[in-house]
Protein backbone atom coordinates (compact mmCIF):
# COMPACT_ATOMS: atom_id res chain seq x y z
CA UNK A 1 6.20 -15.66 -11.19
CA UNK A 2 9.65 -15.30 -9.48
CA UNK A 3 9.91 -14.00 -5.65
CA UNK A 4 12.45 -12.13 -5.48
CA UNK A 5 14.61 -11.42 -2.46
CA UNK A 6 13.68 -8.49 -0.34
CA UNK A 7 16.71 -6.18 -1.78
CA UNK A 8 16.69 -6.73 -5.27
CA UNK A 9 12.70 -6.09 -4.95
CA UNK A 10 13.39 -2.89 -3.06
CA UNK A 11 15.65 -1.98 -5.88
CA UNK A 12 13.67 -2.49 -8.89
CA UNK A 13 10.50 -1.11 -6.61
CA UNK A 14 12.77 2.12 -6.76
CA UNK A 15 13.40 1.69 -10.80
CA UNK A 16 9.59 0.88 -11.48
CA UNK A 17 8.36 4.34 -9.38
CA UNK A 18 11.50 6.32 -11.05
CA UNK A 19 10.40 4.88 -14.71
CA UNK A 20 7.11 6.10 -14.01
CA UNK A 21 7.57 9.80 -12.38
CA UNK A 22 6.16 11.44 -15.39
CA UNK A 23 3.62 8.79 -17.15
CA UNK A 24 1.87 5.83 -15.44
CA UNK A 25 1.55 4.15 -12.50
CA UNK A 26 2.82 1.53 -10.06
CA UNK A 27 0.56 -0.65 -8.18
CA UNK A 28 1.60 -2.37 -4.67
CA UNK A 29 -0.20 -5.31 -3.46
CA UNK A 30 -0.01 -7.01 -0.49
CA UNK A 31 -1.97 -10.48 0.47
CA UNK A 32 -1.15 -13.05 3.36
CA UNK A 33 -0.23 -16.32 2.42
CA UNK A 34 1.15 -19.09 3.55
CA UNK A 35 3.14 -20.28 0.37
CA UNK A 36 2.45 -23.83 0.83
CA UNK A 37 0.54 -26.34 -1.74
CA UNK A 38 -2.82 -28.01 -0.12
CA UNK A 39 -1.06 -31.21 0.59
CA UNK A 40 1.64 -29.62 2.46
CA UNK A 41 -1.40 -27.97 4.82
CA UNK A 42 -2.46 -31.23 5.25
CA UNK A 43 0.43 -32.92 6.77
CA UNK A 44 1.49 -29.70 8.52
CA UNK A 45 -1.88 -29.89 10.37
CA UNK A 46 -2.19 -33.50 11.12
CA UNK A 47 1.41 -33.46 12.40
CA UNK A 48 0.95 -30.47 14.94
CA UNK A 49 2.79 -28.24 12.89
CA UNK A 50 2.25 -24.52 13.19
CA UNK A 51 2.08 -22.96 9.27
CA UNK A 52 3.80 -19.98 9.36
CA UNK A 53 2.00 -17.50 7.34
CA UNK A 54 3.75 -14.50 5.07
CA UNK A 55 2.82 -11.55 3.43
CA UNK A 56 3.48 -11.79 -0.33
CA UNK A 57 3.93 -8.77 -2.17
CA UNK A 58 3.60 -7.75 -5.61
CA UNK A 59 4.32 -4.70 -7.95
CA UNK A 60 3.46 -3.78 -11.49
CA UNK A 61 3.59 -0.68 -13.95
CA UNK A 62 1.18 -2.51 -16.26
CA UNK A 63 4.94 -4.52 -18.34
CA UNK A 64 6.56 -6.05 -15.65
CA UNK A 65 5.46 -7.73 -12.57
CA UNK A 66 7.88 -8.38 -9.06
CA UNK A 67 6.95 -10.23 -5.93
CA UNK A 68 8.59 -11.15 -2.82
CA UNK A 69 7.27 -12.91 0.28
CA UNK A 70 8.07 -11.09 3.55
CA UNK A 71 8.24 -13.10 6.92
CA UNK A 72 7.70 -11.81 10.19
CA UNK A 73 11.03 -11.36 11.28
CA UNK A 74 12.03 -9.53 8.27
CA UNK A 75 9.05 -7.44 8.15
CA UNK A 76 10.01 -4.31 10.56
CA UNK A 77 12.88 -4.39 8.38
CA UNK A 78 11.20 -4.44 4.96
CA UNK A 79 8.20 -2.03 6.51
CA UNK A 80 11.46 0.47 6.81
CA UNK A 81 12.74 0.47 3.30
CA UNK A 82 9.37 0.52 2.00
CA UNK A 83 7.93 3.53 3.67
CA UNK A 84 11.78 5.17 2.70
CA UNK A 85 10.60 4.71 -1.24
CA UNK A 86 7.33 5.49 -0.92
CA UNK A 87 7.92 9.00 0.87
CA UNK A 88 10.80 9.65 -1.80
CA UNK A 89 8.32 8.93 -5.00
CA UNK A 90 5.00 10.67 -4.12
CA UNK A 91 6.20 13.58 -5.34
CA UNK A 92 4.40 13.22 -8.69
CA UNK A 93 1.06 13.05 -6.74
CA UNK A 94 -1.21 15.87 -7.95
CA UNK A 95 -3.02 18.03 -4.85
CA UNK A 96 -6.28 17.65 -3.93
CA UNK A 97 -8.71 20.39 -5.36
CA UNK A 98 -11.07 21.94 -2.72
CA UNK A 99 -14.85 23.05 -3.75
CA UNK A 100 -15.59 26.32 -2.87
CA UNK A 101 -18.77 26.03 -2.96
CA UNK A 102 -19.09 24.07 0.14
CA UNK A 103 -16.65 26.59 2.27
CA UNK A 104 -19.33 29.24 1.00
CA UNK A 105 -22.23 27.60 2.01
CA UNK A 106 -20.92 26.55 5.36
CA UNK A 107 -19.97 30.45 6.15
CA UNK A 108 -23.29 31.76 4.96
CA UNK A 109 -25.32 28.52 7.35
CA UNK A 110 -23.01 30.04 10.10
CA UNK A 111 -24.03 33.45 9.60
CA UNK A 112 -27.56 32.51 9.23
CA UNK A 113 -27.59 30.78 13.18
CA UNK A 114 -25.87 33.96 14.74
CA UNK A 115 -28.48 36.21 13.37
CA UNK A 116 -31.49 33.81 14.62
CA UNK A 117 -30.60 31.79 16.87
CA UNK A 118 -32.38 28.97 18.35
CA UNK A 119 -34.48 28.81 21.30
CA UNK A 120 -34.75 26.21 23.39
């Protein structure tokens, strides 16, 4: 797998969600890492380096897969863009539907305590 720079990642993040407004899904995930093979730890450690860990992030609509690794001085600015897209594609999102039966039962439990209420 390829990381891809934080703008072209953006962009086809934007594609992906405008592919799949009317069928499928996109799924985000995020995972620290610190994008460095065991041996690398290793020395890093035993030298008094500090690793520098980074939040690698991946997207797929189930055919194509993109990932980019976010550091933290880039990440207020990526955190930005992303929230941008996100806002701009949940429109497809379908609303939640509300029992009635629980609003009904609630009312008639209230009714119930005002016409005996409790002593104490």
């Amino acid at each position: 797998m390829v990381l891809l720079l934080l703008d072209p990642f953006l962009n086809e993040l934007t594609s992906m969600f405008e592919r799949s407004t009317d069928i499928g899904s996109v799924w985000v995930t995020l995972k620290r890492s610190p994008l460095k093979s065991h041996v690398q730890k290793n020395k890093m450690k035993s030298s008094g380096e500090i690793l520098e860990f980074r939040c690698l992030i991946r997207a797929t609509d189930g055919k194509k897969t993109i990932s980019t690794s976010v550091g933290a001085k880039d990440h207020m600015r990526f955190q930005a863009s992303y929230a941008t897209i996100l806002k701009a594609h949940m429109t497809a999102l379908k609303k939640r539907e509300r029992k009635e039966k629980k609003k009904a039962m609630e009312t008639d439990k209230k009714e119930a305590d005002l016409k005996n209420p409790r002593k104490v």
